[in-house]
C-alpha atoms as a PDB file:
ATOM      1  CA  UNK A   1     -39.522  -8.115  84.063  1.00  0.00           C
ATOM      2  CA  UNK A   2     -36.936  -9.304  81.969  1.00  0.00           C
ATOM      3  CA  UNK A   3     -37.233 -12.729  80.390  1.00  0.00           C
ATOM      4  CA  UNK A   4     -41.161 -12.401  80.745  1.00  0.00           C
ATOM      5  CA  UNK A   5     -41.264 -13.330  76.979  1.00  0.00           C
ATOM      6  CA  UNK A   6     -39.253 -14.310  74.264  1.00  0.00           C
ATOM      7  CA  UNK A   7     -41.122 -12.994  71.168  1.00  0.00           C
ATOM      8  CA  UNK A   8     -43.129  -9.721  70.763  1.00  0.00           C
ATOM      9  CA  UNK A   9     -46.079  -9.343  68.340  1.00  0.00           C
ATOM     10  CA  UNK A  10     -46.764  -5.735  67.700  1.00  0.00           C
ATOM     11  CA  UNK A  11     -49.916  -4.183  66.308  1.00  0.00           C
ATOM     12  CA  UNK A  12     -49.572  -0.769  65.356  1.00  0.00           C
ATOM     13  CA  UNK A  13     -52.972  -0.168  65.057  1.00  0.00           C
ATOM     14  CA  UNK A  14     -53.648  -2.054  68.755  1.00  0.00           C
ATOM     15  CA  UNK A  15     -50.718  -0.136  70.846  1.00  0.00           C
ATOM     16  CA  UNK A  16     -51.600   3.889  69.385  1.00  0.00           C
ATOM     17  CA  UNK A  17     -49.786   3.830  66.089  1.00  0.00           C
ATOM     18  CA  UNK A  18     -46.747   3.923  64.945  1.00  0.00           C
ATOM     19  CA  UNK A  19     -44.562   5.443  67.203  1.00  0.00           C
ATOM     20  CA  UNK A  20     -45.690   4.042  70.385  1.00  0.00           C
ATOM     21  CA  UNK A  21     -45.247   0.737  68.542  1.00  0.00           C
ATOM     22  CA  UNK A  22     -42.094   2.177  67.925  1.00  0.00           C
ATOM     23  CA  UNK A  23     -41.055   2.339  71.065  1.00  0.00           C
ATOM     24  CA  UNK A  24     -42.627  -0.902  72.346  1.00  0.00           C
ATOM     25  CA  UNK A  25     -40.274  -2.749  69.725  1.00  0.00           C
ATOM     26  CA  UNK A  26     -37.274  -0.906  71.334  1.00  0.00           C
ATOM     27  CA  UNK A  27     -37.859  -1.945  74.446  1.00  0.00           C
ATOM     28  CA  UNK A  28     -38.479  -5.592  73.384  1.00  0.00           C
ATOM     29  CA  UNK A  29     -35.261  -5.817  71.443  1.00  0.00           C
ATOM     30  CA  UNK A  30     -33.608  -3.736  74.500  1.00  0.00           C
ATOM     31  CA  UNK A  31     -34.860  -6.336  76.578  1.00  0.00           C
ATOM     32  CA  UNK A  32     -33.714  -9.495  74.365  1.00  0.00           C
ATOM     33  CA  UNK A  33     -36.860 -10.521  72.767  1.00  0.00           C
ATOM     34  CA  UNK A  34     -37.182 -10.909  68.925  1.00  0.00           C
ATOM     35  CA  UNK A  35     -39.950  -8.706  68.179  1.00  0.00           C
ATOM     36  CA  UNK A  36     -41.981  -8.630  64.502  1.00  0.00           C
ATOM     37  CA  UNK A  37     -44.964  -6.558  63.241  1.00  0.00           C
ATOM     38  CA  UNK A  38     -48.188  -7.968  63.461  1.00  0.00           C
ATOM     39  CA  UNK A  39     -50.732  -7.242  60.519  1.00  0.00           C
ATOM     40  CA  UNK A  40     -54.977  -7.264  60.675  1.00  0.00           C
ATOM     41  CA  UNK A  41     -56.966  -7.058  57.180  1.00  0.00           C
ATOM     42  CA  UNK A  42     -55.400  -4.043  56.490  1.00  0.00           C
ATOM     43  CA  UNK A  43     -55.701  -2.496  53.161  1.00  0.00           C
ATOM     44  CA  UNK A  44     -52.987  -1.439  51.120  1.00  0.00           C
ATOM     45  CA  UNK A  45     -52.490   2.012  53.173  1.00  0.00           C
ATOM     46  CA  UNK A  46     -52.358   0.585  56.669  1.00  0.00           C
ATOM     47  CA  UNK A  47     -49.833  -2.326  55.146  1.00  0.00           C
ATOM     48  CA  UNK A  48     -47.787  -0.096  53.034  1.00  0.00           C
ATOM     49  CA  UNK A  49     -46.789   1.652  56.518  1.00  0.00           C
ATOM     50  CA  UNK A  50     -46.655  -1.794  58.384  1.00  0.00           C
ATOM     51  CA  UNK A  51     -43.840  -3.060  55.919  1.00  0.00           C
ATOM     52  CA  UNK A  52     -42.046   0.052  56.203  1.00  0.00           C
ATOM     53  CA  UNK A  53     -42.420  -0.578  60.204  1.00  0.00           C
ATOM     54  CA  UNK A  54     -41.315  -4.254  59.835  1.00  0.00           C
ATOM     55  CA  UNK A  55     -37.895  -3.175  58.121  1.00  0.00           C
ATOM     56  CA  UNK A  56     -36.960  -1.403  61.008  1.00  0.00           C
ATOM     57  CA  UNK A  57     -33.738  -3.341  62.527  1.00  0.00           C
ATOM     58  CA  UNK A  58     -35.273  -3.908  66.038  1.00  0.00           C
ATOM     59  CA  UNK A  59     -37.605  -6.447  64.225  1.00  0.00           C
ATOM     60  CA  UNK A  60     -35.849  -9.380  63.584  1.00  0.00           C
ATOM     61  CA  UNK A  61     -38.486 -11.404  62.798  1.00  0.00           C
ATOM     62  CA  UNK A  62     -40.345 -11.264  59.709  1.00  0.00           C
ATOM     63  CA  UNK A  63     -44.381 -10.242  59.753  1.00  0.00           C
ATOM     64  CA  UNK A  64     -47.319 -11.438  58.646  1.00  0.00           C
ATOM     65  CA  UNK A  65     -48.036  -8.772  55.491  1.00  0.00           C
ATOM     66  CA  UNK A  66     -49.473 -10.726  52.884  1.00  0.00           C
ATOM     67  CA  UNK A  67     -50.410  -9.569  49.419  1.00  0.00           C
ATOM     68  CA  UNK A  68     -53.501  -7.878  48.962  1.00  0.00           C
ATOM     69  CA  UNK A  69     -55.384 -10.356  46.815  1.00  0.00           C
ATOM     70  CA  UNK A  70     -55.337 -12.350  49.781  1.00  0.00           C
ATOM     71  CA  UNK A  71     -58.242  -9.967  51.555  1.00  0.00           C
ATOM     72  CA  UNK A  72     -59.406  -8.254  48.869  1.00  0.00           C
ATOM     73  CA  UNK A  73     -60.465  -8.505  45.087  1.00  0.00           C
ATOM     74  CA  UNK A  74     -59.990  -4.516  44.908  1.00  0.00           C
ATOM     75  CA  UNK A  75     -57.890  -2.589  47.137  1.00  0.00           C
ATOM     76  CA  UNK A  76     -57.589   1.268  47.916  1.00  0.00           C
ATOM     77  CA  UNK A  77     -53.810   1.348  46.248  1.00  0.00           C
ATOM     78  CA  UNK A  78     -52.195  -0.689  43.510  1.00  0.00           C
ATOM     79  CA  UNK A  79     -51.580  -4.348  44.757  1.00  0.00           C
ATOM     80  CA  UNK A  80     -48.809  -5.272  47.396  1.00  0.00           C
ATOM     81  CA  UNK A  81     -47.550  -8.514  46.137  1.00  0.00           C
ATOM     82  CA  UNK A  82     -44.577 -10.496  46.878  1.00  0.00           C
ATOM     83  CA  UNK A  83     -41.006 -10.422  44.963  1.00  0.00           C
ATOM     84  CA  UNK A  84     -38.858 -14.018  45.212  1.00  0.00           C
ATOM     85  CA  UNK A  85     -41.197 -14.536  48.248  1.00  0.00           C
ATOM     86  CA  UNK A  86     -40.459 -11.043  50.242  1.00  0.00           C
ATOM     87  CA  UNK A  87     -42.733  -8.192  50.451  1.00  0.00           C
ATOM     88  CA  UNK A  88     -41.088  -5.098  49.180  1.00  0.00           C
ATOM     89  CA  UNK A  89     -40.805  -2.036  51.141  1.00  0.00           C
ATOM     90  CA  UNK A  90     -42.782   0.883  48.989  1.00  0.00           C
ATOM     91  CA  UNK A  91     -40.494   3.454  47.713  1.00  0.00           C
ATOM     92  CA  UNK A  92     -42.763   6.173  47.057  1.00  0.00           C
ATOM     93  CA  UNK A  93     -43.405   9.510  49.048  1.00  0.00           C
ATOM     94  CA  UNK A  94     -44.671   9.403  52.043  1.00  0.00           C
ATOM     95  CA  UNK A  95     -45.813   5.999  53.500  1.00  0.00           C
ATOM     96  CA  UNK A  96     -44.579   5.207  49.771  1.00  0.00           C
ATOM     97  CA  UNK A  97     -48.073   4.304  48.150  1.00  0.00           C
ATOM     98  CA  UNK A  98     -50.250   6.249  45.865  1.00  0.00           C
ATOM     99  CA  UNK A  99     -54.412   5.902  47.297  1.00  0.00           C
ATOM    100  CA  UNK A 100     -56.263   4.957  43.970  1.00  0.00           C
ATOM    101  CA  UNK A 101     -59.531   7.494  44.038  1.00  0.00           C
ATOM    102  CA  UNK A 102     -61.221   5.462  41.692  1.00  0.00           C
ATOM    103  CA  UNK A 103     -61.072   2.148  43.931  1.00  0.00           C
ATOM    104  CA  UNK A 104     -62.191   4.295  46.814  1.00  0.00           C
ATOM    105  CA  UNK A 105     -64.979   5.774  44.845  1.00  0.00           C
ATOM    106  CA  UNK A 106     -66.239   2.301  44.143  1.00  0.00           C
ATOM    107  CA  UNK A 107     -66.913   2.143  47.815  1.00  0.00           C
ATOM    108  CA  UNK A 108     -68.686   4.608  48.475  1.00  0.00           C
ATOM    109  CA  UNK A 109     -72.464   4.732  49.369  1.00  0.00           C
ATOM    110  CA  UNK A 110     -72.727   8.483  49.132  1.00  0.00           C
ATOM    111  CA  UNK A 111     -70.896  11.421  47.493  1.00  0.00           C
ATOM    112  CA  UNK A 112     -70.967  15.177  48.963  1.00  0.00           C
ATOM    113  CA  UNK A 113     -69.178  17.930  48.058  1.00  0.00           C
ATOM    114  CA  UNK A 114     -68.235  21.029  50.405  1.00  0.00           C
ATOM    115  CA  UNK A 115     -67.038  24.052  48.992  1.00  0.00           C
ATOM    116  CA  UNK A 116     -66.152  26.756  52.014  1.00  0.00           C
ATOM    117  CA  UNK A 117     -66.657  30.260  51.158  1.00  0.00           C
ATOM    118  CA  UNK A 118     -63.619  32.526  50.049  1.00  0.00           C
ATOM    119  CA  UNK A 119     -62.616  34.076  53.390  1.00  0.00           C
ATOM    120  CA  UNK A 120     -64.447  31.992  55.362  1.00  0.00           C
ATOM    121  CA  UNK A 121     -62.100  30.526  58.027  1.00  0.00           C
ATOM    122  CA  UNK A 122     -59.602  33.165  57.859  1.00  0.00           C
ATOM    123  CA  UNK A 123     -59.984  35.250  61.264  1.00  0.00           C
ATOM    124  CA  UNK A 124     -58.917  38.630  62.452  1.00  0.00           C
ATOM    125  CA  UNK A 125     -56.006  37.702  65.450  1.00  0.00           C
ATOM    126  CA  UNK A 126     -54.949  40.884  66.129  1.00  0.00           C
ATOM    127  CA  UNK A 127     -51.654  42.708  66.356  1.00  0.00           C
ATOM    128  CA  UNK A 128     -49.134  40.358  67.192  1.00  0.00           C
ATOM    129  CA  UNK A 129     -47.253  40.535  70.672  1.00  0.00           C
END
């Protein structure tokens, strides 16, 4: 009901991503709560797409994104860190950050590579109708 709350912390990650958080912060501001975006330890993909989320004009209140040195020594994409005390919104492609293969390889605890077959996938689906 309305007037049930006052301020809405959203989680993308929590509610089922980014549209259905989406839509729970249109609802909030539809229903006159102040509504902000909620962060975990998120590395620098999952926080890259939480800024862009918290810039969205139904969220009047500002997050909890942090740099990343504050979680991590190395992270998975360059460093998010604060400009006169605001976290930029990343301007590149897509969720606007570039994933740093090296970092990631650091991480890992085993290596395979899969190499399918040429023609293997590709499938006979008949004459079209």
């Amino acid at each position: 009901p309305q007037g049930a709350c006052s301020i809405v912390n959203i989680k993308p990650g929590r509610v089922g991503g980014y549209l259905e958080a989406r839509r729970v912060a249109f609802v909030g501001h539809a229903m006159g709560a102040q509504v902000w975006c909620g962060g975990m330890v998120d590395t620098g993909i999952a926080r890259a797409a939480n800024l862009a989320f918290a810039s969205l004009p139904e969220l009047a209140l500002p997050g909890d994104t942090s740099e990343s040195a504050r979680f991590f020594d190395l992270d998975i994409t360059p460093p998010h860190q604060m400009v006169d005390g605001y976290m930029p919104v990343p301007k590149g492609p897509g969720i606007g950050v570039e994933v740093l293969l090296e970092n990631v390889r650091s991480f890992e605890v085993e290596h395979q590579t899969l190499r399918i077959p040429e023609g293997a996938g590709e499938r006979d689906l008949g004459p079209a109708t």
